[in-house]
Protein backbone atom coordinates (compact mmCIF):
# COMPACT_ATOMS: atom_id res chain seq x y z
CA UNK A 1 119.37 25.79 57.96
CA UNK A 2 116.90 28.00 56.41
CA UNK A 3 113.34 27.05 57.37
CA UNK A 4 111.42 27.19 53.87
CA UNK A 5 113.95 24.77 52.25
CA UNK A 6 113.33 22.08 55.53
CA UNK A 7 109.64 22.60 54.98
CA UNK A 8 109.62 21.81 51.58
CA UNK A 9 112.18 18.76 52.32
CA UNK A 10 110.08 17.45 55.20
CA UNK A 11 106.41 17.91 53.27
CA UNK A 12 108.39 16.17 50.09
CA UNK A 13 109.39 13.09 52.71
CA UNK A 14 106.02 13.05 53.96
CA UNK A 15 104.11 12.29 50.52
CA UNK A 16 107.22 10.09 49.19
CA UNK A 17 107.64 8.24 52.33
CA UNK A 18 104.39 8.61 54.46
CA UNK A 19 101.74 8.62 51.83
CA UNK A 20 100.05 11.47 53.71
CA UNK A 21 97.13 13.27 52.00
CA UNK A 22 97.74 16.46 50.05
CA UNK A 23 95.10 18.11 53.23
CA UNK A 24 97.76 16.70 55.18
CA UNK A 25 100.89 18.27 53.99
CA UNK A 26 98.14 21.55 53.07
CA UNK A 27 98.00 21.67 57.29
CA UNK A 28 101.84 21.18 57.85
CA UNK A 29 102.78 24.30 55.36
CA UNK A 30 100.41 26.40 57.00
CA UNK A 31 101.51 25.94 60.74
CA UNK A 32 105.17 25.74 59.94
CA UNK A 33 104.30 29.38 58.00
CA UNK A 34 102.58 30.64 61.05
CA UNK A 35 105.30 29.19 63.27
CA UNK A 36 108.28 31.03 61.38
CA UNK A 37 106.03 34.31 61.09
CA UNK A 38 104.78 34.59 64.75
CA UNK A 39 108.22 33.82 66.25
CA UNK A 40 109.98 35.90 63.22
CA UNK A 41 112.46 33.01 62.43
CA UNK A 42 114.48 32.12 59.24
CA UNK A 43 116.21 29.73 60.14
CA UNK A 44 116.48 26.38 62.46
CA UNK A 45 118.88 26.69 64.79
CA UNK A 46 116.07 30.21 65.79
CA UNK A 47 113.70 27.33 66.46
CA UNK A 48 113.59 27.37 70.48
CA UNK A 49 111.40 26.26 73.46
CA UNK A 50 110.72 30.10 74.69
CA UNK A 51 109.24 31.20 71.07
CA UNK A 52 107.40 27.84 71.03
CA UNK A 53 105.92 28.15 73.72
CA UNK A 54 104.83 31.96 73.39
CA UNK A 55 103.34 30.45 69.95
CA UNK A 56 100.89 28.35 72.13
CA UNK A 57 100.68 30.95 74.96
CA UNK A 58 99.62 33.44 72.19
CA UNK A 59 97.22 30.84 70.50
CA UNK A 60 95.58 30.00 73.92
CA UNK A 61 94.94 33.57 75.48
CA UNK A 62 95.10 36.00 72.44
CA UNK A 63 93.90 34.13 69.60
CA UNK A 64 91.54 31.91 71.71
CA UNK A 65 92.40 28.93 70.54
CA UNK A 66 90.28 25.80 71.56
CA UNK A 67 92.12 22.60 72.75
CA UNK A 68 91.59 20.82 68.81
CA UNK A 69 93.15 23.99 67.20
CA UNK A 70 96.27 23.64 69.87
CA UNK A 71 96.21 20.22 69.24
CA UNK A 72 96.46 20.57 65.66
CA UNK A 73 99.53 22.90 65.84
CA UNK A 74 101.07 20.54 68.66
CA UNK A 75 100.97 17.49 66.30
CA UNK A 76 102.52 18.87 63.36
CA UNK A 77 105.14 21.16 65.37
CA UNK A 78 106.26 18.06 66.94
CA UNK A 79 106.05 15.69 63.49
CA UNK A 80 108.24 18.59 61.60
CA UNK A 81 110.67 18.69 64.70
CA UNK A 82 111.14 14.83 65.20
CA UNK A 83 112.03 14.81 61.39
CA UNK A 84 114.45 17.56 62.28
CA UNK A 85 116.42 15.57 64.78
CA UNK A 86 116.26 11.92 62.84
CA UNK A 87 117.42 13.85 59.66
CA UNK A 88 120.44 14.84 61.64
CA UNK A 89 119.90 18.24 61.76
CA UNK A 90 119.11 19.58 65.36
CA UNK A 91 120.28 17.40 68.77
CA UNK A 92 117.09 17.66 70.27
CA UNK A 93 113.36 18.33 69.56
CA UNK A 94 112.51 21.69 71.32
CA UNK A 95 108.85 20.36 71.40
CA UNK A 96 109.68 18.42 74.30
CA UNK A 97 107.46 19.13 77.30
CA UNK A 98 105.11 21.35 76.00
CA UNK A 99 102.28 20.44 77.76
CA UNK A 100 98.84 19.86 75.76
CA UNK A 101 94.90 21.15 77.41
CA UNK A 102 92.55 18.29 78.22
CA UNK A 103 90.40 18.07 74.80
CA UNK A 104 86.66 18.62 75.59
CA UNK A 105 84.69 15.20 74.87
CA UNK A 106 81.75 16.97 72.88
CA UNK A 107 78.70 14.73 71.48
CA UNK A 108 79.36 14.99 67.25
CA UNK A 109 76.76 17.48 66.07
CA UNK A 110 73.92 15.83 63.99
CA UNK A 111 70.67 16.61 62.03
CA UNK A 112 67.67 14.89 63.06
CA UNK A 113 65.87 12.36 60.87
CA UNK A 114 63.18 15.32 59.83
CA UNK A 115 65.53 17.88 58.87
CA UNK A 116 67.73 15.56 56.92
CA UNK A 117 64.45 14.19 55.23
CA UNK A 118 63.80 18.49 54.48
CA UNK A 119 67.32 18.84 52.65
CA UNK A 120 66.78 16.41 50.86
CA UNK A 121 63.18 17.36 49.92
CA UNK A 122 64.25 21.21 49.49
CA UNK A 123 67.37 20.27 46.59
CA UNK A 124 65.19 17.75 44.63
CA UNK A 125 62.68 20.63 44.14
CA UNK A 126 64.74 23.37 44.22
CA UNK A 127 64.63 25.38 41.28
CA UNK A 128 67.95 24.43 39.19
CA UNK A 129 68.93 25.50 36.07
CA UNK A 130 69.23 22.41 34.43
CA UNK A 131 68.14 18.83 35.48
CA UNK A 132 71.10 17.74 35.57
CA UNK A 133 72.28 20.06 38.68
CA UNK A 134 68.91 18.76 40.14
CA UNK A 135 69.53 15.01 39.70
CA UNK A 136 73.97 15.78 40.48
CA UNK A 137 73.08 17.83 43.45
CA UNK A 138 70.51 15.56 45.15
CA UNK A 139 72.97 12.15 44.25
CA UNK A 140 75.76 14.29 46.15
CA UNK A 141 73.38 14.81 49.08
CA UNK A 142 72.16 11.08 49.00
CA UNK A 143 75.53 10.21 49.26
CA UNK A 144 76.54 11.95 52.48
CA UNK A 145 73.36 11.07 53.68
CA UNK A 146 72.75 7.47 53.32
CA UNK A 147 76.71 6.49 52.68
CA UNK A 148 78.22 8.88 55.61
CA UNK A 149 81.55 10.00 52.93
CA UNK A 150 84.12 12.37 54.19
CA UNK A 151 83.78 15.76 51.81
CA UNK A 152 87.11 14.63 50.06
CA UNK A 153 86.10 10.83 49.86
CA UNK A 154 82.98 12.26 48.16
CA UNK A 155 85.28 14.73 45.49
CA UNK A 156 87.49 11.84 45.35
CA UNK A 157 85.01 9.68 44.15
CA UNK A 158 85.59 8.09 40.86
CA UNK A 159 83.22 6.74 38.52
CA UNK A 160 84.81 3.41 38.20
CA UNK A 161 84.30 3.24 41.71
CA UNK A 162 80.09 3.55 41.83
CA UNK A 163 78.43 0.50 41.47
CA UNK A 164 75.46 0.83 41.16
CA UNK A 165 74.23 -2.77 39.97
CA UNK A 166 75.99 -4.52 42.48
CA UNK A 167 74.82 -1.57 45.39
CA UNK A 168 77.93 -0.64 46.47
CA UNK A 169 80.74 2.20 46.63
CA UNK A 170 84.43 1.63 46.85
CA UNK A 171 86.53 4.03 48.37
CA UNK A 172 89.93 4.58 47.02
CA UNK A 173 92.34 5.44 49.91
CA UNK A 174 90.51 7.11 51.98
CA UNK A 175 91.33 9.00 55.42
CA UNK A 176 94.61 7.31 56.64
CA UNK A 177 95.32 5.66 52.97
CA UNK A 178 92.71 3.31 53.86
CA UNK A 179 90.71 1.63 50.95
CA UNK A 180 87.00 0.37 52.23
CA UNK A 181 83.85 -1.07 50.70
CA UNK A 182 80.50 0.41 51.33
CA UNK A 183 77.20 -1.18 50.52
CA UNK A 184 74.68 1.15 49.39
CA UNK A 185 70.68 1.04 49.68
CA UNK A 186 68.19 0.67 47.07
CA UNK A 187 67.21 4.71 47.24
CA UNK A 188 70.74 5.89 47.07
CA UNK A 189 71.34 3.46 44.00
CA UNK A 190 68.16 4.87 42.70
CA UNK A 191 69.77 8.40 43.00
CA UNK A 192 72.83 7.63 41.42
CA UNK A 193 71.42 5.63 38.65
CA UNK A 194 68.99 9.23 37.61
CA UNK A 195 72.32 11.19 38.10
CA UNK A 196 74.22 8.84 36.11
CA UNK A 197 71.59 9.12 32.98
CA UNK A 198 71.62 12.64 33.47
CA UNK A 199 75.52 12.80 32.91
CA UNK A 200 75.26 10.35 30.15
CA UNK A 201 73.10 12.94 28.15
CA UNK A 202 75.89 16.01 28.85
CA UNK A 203 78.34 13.62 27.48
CA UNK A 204 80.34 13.84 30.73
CA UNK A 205 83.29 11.47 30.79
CA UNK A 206 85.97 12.74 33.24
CA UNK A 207 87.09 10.34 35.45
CA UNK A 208 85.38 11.73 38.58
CA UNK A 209 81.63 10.30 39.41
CA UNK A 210 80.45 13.71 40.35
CA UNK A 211 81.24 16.00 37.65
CA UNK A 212 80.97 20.09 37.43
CA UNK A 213 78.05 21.48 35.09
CA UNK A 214 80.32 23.89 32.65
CA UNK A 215 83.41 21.91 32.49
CA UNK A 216 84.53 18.11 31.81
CA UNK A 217 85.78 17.79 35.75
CA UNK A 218 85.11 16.97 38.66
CA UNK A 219 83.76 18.77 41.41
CA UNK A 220 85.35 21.16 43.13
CA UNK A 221 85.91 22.15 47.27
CA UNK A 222 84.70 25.35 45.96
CA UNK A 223 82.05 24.11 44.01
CA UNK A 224 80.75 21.88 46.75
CA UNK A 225 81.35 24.68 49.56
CA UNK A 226 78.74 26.51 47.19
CA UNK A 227 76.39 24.01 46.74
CA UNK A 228 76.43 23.49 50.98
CA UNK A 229 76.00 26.89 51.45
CA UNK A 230 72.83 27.79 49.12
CA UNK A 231 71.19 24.97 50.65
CA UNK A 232 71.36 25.94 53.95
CA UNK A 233 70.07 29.42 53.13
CA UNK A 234 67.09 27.58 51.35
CA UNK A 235 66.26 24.52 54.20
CA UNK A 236 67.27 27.26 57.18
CA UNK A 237 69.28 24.34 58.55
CA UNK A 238 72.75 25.24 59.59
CA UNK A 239 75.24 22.09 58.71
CA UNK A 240 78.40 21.73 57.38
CA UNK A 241 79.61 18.09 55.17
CA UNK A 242 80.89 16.35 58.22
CA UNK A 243 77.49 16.87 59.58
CA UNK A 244 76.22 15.11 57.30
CA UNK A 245 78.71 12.35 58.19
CA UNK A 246 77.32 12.52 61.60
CA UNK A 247 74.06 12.27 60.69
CA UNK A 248 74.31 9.12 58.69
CA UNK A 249 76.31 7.12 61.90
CA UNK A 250 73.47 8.17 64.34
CA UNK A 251 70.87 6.97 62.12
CA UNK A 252 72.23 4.04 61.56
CA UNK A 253 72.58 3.00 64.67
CA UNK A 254 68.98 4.09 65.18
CA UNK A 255 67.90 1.94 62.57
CA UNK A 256 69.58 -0.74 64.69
CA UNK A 257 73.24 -0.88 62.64
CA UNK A 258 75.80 -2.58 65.30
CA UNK A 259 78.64 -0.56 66.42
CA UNK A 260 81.54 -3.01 64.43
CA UNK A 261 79.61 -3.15 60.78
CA UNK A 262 79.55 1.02 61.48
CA UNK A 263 82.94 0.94 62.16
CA UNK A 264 84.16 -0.46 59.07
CA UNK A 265 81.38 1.91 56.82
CA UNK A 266 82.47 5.17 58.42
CA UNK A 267 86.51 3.97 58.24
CA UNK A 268 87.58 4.61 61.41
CA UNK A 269 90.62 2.82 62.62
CA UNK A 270 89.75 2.33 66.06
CA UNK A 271 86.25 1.19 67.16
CA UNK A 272 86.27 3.87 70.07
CA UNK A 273 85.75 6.40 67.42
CA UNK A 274 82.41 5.00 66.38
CA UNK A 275 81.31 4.50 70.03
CA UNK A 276 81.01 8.03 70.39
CA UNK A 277 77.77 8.05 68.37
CA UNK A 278 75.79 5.96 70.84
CA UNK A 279 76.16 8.73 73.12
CA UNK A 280 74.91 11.11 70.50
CA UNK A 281 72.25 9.26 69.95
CA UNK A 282 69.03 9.53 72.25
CA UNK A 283 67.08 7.04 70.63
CA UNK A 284 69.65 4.04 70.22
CA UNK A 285 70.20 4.85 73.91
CA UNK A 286 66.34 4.83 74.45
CA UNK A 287 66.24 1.72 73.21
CA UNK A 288 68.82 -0.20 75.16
CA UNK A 289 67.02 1.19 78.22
CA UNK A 290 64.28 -0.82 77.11
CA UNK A 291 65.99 -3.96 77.69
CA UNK A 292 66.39 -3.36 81.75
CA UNK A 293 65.20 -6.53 83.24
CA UNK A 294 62.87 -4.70 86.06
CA UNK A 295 60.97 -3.42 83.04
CA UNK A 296 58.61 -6.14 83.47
CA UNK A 297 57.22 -5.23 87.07
């Protein structure tokens, strides 16, 4: 069976069926394009353990793939190909015993408390064109900062959704089609609230809380990839969104946040996931050494 009809069959089962996120089925057309192209396939029955495994051969020694990018291909190779065989339409799934690298346990890259304080001092006197970029643009920073979004929980963000009276944010299926609640402090409200008047005043009234300057919609990737990028050329800090995302955990748990209440801010499914940022950070760590009972002597 040709392969660009299954794709589109299995990525149309997986939003109809799975409720994956359009990122989601983004990453499965991709790798299933790369698949077919590297291995020069058209159709299913082509699909075999030999060009499979010269995919990840390739990946790992020409392409230098780390063990998260192999990952990523492994997961949705194998997703597509046990759809393939429940759907009736190959015996077996030629994913079978591919074997997958040990994935390095890195700490999660963070800012420190100083340089996050500098970003946000750098955008609120930045030199925008208009204050409603600066008040838009420092609220969007705020909000990675002292709320710890995902870049597309942020985009997603609807205005409905910010409540600022009541100090907090809800977010609207989130990673994993997971709605969560998220308290928010006093400065952040403050943030939003000057953002929100600002809006108010450009008579903005699309449905998305943070809204693009020339047009009546939201944000966009690009438009946020933009924003990221100037001020990183302006603070000399390099950092990406998720970074951001970091930094918020590890500060949290400085400020003495326990792991659980964390847990259910950030949206992780599993606690593990959170414990990783007790490692990451050297001062919630410094503190627990405090409590050593010979400390006393």
């Amino acid at each position: 069976m040709d392969m660009s009809i299954l794709s589109k069959k299995f990525c149309e089962y997986s939003v109809s069926m799975k409720g994956f996120s359009v990122c989601t089925i983004v990453r499965y057309r991709q790798v299933l394009k790369y698949y077919c192209n590297f291995a020069q396939i058209n159709n299913l029955e082509e699909a075999t353990k030999d060009n499979i495994r010269s995919l990840f051969y390739d990946g790992r020694t020409e392409r230098a793939w780390k063990p998260n990018t192999f990952l990523h291909y492994y997961k949705t190779l194998m997703v597509f190909f046990n759809w393939c065989v429940k759907s009736g339409y190959i015996a077996s799934n030629p994913m079978v015993d591919i074997e997958v690298p040990r994935l390095e346990k890195k700490l999660p890259s963070k800012l420190t408390k100083q340089e996050a304080m500098k970003i946000l001092e750098i955008i609120y006197n930045y030199p925008w064109d208009s204050s409603f970029l600066r008040h838009r643009n420092y609220a969007i920073f705020s909000t990675f900062l002292f709320a710890g979004l995902r870049k597309q929980e942020l985009l997603n963000l609807k205005f409905m959704d910010v409540d600022i009276e009541n100090q907090f944010l809800f977010i609207r299926q989130g990673k994993g089609n997971k709605d969560r609640v998220i308290p928010i402090s006093f400065s952040l409200a403050q943030g939003l609230k000057n953002y929100v008047a600002e809006r108010v005043k450009l008579k903005k009234t699309c449905p998305q809380f943070f809204a693009s300057l020339n047009n009546n919609v939201g944000l966009s990737k690009s438009g946020l990839r933009n924003l990221i990028e100037k001020i990183k050329i302006s603070s000399n800090i390099d950092f990406a969104a998720h970074k951001l995302r970091h930094t918020f955990a590890t500060l949290m748990l400085e400020g003495g946040c326990d792991i659980y209440s964390l847990s259910k801010m950030m949206g992780h499914s599993d606690i593990k996931t959170t414990t990783i940022y007790s490692y990451a950070s050297i001062e919630h760590l410094r503190g627990e050494m405090t409590k050593h009972p010979l400390n006393d002597m």
